[in-house]
Protein backbone atom coordinates (compact mmCIF):
# COMPACT_ATOMS: atom_id res chain seq x y z
CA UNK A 1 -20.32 9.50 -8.14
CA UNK A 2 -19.08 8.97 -4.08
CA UNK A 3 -16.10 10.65 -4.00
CA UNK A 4 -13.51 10.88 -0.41
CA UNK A 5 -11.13 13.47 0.22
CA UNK A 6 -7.24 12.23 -0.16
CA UNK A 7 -4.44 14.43 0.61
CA UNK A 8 -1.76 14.50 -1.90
CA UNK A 9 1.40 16.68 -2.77
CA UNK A 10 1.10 18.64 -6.00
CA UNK A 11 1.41 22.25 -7.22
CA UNK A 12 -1.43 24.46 -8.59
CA UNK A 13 0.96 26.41 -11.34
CA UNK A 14 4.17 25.94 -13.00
CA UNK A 15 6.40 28.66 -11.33
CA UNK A 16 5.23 27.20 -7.85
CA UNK A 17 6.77 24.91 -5.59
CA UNK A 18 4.70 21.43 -4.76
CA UNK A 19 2.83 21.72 -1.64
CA UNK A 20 0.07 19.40 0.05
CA UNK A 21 -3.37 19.41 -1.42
CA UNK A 22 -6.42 17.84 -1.05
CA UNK A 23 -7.90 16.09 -3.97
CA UNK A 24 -10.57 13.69 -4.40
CA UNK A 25 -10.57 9.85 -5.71
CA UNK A 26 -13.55 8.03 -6.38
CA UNK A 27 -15.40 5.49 -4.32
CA UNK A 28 -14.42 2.21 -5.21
CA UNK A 29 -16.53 0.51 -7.99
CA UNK A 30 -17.37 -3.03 -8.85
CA UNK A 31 -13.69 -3.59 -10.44
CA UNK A 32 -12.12 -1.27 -8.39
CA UNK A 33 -9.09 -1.89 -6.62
CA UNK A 34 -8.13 0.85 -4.04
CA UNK A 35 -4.49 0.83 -2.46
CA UNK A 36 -2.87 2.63 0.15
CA UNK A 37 0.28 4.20 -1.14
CA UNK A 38 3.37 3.09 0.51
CA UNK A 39 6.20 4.26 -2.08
CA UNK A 40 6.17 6.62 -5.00
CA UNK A 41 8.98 6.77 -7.34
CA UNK A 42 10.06 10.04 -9.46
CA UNK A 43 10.52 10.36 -12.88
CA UNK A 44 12.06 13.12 -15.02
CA UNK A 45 8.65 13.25 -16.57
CA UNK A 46 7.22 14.26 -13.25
CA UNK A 47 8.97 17.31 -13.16
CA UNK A 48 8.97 18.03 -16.79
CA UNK A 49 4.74 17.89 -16.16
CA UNK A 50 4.95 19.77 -12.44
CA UNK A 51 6.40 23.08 -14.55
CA UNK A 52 4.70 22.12 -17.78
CA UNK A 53 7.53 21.83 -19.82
CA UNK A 54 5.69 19.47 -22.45
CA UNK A 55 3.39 22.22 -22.81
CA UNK A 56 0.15 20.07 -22.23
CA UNK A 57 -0.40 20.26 -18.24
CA UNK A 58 -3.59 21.30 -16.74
CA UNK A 59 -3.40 22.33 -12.65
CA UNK A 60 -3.40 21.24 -10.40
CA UNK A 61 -1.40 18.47 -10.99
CA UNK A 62 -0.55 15.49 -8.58
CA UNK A 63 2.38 13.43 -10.74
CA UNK A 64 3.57 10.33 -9.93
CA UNK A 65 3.85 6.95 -11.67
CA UNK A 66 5.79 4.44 -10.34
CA UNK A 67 3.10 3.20 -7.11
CA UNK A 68 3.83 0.57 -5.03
CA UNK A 69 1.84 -0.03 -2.24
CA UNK A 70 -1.36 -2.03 -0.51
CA UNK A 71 -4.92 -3.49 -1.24
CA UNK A 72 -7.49 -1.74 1.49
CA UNK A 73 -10.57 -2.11 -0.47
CA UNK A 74 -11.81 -4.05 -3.63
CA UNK A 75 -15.02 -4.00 -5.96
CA UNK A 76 -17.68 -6.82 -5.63
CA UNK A 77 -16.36 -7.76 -8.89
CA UNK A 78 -12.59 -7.78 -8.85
CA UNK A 79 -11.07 -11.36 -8.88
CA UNK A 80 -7.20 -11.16 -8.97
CA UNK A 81 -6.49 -8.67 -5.75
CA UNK A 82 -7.70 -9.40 -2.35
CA UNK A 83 -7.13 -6.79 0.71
CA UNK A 84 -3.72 -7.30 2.31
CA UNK A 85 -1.66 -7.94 -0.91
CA UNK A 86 0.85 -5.97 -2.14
CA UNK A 87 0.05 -3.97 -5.71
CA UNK A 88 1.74 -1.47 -8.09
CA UNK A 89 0.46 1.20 -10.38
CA UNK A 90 2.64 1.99 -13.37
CA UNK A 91 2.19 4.73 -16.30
CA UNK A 92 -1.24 4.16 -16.93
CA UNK A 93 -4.55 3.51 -15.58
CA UNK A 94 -7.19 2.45 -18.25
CA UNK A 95 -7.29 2.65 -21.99
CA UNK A 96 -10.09 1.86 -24.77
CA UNK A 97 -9.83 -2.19 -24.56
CA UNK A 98 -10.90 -2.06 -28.17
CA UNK A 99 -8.28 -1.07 -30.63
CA UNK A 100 -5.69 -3.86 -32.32
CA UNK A 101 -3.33 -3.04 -29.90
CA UNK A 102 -5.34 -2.81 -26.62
CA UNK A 103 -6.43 -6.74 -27.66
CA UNK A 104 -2.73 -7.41 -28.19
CA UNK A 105 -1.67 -6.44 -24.55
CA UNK A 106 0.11 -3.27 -26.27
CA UNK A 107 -1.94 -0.35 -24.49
CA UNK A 108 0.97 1.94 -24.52
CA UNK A 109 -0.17 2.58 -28.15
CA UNK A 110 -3.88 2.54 -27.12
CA UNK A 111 -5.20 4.07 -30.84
CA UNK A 112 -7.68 5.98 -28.65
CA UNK A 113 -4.97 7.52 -25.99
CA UNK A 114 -4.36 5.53 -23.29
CA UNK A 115 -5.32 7.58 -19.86
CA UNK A 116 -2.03 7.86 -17.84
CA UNK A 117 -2.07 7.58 -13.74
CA UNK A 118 -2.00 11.69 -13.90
CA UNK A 119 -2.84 14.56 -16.15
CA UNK A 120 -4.93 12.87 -18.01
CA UNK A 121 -8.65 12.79 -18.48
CA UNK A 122 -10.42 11.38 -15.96
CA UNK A 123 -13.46 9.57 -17.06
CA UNK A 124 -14.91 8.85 -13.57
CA UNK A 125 -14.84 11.99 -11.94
CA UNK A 126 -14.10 14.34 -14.60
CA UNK A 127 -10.97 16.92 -14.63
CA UNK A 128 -7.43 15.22 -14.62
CA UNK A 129 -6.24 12.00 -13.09
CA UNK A 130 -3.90 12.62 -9.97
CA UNK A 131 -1.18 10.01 -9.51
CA UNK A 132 0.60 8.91 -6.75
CA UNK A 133 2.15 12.01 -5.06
CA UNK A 134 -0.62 11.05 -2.63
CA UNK A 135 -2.22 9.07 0.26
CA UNK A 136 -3.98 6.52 -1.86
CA UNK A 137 -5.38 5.73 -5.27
CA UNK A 138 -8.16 3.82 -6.78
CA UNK A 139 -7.62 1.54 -10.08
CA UNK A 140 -9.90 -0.49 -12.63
CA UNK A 141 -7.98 -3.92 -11.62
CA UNK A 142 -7.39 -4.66 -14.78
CA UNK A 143 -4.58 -2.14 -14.65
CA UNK A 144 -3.11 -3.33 -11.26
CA UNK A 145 -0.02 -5.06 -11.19
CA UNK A 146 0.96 -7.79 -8.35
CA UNK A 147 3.91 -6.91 -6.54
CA UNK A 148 6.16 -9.57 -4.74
CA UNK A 149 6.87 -9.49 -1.28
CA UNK A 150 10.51 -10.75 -2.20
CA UNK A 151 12.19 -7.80 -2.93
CA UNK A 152 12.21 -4.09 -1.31
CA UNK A 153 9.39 -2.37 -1.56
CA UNK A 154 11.06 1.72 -2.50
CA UNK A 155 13.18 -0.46 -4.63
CA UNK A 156 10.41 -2.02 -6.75
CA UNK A 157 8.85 1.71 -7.43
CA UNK A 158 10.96 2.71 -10.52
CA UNK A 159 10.64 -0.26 -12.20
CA UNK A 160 7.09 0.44 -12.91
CA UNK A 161 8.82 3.06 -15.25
CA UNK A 162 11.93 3.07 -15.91
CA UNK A 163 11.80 -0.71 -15.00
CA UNK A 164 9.09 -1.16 -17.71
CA UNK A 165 10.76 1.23 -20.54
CA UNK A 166 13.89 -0.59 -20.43
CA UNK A 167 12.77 -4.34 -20.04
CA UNK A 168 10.56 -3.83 -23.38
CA UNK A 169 12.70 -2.87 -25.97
CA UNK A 170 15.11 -5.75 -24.70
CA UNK A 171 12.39 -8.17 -25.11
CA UNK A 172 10.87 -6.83 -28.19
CA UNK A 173 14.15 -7.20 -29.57
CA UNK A 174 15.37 -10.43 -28.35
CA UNK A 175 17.74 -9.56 -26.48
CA UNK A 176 19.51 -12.87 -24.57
CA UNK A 177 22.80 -14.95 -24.49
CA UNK A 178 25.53 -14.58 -26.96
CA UNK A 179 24.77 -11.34 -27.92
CA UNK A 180 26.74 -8.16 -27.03
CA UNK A 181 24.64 -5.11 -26.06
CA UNK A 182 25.71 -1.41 -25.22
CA UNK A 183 23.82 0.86 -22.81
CA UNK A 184 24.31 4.39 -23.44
CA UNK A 185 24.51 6.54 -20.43
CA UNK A 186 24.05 5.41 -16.65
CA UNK A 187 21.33 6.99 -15.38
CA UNK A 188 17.83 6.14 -14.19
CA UNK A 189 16.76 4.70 -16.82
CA UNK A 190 20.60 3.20 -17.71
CA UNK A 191 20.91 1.74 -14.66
CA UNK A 192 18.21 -0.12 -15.14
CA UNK A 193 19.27 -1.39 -18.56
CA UNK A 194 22.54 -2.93 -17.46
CA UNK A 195 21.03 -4.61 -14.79
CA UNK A 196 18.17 -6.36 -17.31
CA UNK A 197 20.26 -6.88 -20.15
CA UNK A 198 22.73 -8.90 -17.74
CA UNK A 199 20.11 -11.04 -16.44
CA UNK A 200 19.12 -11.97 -19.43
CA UNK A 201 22.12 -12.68 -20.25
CA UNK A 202 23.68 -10.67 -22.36
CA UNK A 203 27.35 -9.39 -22.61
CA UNK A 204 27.32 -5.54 -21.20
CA UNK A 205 29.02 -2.70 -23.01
CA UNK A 206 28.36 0.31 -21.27
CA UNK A 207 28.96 3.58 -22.82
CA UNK A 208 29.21 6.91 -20.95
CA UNK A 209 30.87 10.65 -20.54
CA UNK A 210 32.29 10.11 -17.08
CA UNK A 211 35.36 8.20 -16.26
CA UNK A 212 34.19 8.49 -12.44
CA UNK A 213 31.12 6.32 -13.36
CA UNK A 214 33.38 3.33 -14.55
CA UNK A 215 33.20 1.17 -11.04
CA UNK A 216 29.80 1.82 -10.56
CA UNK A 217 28.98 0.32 -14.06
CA UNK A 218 30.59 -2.62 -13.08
CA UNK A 219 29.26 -3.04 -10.07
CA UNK A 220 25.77 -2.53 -11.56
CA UNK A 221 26.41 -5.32 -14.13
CA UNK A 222 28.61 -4.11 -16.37
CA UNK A 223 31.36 -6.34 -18.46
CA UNK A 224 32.95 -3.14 -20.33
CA UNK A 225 32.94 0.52 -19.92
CA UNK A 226 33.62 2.82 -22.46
CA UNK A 227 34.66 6.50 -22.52
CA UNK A 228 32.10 7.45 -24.97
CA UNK A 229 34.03 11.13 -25.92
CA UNK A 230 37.75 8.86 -26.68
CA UNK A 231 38.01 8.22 -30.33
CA UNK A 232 40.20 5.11 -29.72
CA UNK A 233 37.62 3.33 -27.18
CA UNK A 234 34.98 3.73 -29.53
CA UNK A 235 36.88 2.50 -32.41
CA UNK A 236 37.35 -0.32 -30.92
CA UNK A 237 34.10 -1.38 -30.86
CA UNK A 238 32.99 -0.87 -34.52
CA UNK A 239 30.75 -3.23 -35.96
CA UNK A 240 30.53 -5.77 -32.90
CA UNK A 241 27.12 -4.74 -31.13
CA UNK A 242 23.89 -6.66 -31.73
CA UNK A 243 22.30 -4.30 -29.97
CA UNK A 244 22.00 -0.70 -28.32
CA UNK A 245 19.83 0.79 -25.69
CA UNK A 246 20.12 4.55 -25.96
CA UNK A 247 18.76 6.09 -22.55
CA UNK A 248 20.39 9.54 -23.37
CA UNK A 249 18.10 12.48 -22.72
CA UNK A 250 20.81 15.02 -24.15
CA UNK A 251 21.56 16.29 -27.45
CA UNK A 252 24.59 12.99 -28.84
CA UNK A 253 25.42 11.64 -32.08
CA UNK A 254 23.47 9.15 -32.76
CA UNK A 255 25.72 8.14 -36.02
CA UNK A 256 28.67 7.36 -33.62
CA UNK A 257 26.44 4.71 -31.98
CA UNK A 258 25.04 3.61 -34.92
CA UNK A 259 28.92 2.41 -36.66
CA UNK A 260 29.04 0.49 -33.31
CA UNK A 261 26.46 -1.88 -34.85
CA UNK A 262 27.07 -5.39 -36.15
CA UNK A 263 25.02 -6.13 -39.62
CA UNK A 264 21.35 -5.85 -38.85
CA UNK A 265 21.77 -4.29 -35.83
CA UNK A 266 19.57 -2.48 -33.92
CA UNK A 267 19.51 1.09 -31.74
CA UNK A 268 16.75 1.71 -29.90
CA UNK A 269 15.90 5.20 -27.90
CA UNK A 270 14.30 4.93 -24.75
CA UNK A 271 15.60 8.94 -23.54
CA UNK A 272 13.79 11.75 -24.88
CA UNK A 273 16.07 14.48 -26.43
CA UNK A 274 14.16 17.44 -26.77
CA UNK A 275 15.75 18.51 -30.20
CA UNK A 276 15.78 16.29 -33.15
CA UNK A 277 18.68 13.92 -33.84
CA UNK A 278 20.52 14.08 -37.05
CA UNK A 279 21.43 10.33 -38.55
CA UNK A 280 23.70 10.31 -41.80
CA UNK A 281 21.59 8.01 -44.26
CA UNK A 282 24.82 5.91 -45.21
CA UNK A 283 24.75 4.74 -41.20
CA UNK A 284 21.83 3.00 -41.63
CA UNK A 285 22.26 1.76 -44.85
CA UNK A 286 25.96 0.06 -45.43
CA UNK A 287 25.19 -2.42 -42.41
CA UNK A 288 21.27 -2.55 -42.51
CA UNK A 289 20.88 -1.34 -39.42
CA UNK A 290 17.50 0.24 -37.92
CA UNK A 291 17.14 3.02 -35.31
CA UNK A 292 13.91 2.86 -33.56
CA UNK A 293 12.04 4.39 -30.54
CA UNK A 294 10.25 2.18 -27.40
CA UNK A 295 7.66 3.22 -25.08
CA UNK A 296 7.31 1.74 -21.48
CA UNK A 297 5.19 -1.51 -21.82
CA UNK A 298 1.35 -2.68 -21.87
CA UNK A 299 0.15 -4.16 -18.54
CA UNK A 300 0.78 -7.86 -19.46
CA UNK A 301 4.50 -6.99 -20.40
CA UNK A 302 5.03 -4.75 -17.00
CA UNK A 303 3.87 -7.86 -15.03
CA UNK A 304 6.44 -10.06 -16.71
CA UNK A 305 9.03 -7.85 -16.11
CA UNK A 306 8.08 -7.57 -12.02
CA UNK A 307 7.96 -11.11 -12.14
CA UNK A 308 11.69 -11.40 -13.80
CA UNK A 309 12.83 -8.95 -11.68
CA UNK A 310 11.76 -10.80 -8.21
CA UNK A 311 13.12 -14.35 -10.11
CA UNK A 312 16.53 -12.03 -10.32
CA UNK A 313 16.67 -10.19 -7.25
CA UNK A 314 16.36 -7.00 -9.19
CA UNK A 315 15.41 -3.50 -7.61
CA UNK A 316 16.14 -0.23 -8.74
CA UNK A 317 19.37 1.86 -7.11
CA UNK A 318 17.30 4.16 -4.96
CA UNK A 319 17.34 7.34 -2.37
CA UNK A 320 14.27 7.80 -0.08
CA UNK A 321 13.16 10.85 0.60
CA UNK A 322 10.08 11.94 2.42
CA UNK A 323 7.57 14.74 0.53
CA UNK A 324 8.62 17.58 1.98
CA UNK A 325 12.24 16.83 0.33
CA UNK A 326 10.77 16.61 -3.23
CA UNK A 327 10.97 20.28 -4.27
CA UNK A 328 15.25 19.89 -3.62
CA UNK A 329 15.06 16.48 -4.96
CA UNK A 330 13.39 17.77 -8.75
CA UNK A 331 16.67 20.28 -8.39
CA UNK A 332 19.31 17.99 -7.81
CA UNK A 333 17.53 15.62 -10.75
CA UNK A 334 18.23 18.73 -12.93
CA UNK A 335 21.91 18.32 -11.67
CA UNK A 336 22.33 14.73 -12.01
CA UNK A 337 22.66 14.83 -8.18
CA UNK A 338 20.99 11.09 -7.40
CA UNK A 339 22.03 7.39 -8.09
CA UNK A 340 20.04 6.53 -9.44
CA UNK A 341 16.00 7.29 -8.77
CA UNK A 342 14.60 8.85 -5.70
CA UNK A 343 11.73 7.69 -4.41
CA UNK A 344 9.10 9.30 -1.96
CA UNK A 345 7.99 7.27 1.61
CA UNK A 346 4.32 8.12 1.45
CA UNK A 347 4.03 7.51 5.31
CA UNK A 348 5.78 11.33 5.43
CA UNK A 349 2.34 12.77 3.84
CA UNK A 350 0.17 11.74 7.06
């Protein structure tokens, strides 16, 4: 297959820093869509790939998946992206098409594997998929998502991530007016949450470790803020939550979240604690509540959520940074140093 050289910002081993390489993409095929990359966000799961904490990297790796950028060339056969418009790329890039869930717009949980925007398999060219620590990328169209020209650009990135894994589980689970949600922790993924779950219309509870976060909750969307490590607060708040979106990435209880829940409640995790959580059976049981897991969204879901967010003037809380800042910004990520997602100007890669 035609192939043309791209340069892109990646690292060739865990231990070493992310430099610029040169990589290939494919030439552009009949469903093609190839787009000039304006903005890339990053995601925790960048760096835990970059130094191959999840164990499963292959080098060199090029991460990035949260692409926002610009049409330059489409396949004789692509009919909903014309050169000139604005596009996104989110988590993923293809997947089977065949499974139950694939033909239920669910290819998150693609029965075959679903191939993600980078280190995965690349069909097409062989080797690993490269994401969008680079130049430019080129995407079956079917996994393209329209971006509005509405709302900021850098701003838009993250939602095609943590946009996308926090929308989901507040659809899935109805979440809407007259209901009172909690948000655990305001992070990247938590700042997201509040601002969703208000637009929808929910009543915001907002639970976190740090006293010094308390304005900025509100201002993000918040209704009430919670010291999450007071006894009193928390007591409080027993047994009047419909719902709970748990974006903690840390070891927490999970049963003090949990005995926040109305009857037939639900808590949903959207972080990803390394260890496993311990939940006390009778938590569950006495108010017939569930505890579940959500991942990001399939590509009809992530569409509807861009489209919500333009309807509600929603971006992500963002700091740009050019790519030669990114080694100091996956540092100060480790820190909690950034509110809330940083998110790289391509243009600093020519």
């Amino acid at each position: 297959m035609e192939t043309k050289d791209v340069k892109a910002f990646g690292t060739e081993a865990a231990e070493a820093p992310l430099q610029t390489l040169d990589i290939k993409r494919r030439a552009v095929q009949a469903h093609d869509v190839e787009i000039e990359i304006l903005y890339c966000g990053i995601c925790h799961s960048d760096l835990h790939s970059a130094r191959n904490e999840w164990h499963g990297t292959v080098y060199p790796i090029v991460p990035g998946h949260e692409i926002v950028g610009r049409v330059v060339k489409v396949g004789d056969h692509v009919k909903n992206f014309k050169v000139g418009q604005l596009a996104g790329v989110g988590c993923m890039v293809d997947s089977c098409r065949e499974c139950e869930h694939c033909k239920n717009d669910l290819e998150q949980f693609c029965d075959e594997g679903n191939i993600l925007t980078f280190n995965s398999p690349d069909k097409h060219l062989g080797g690993q998929t490269f994401g969008g620590y680079s130049q430019s990328i080129v995407v079956d169209e079917n996994y393209v998502l329209h971006i509005s020209d509405k709302l900021d650009l850098a701003g838009v990135a993250p939602l095609l991530c943590a946009g996308i894994t926090t929308y989901s589980p507040l659809r899935h689970w109805k979440v809407g007016p007259g209901q009172k949600v909690g948000i655990v922790g305001i992070g990247g993924l938590g700042h997201m949450g509040i601002k969703l779950a208000k637009a929808m219309g929910a009543h915001v509870v907002v639970f976190t470790t740090s006293l010094s976060k308390t304005e900025d909750a509100k201002r993000l969307g918040a209704d009430e803020v919670v010291l999450s490590t007071d006894p009193e607060q928390m007591a409080k708040h027993a047994k009047t939550l419909h719902f709970i979106l748990d974006c903690v990435s840390a070891e927490h209880s999970i049963d003090s979240y949990l005995n926040l829940l109305k009857v037939d409640g639900n808590l949903v995790l959207v972080g990803a604690p390394m260890d496993p959580l311990p939940v006390t059976s009778f938590s569950l049981i006495l108010g017939r509540r569930s505890f579940a897991g959500s991942a990001i969204g399939g590509i009809k879901e992530t569409q509807e959520m861009l489209d919500f967010c333009a309807e509600h003037n929603i971006t992500a809380d963002i700091e740009i940074i050019g790519v030669n800042e990114v080694n100091d910004a996956y540092e100060r990520l480790l820190k909690g140093d950034i509110k809330y997602r940083f998110v790289i100007d391509m243009a600093s890669l020519k």
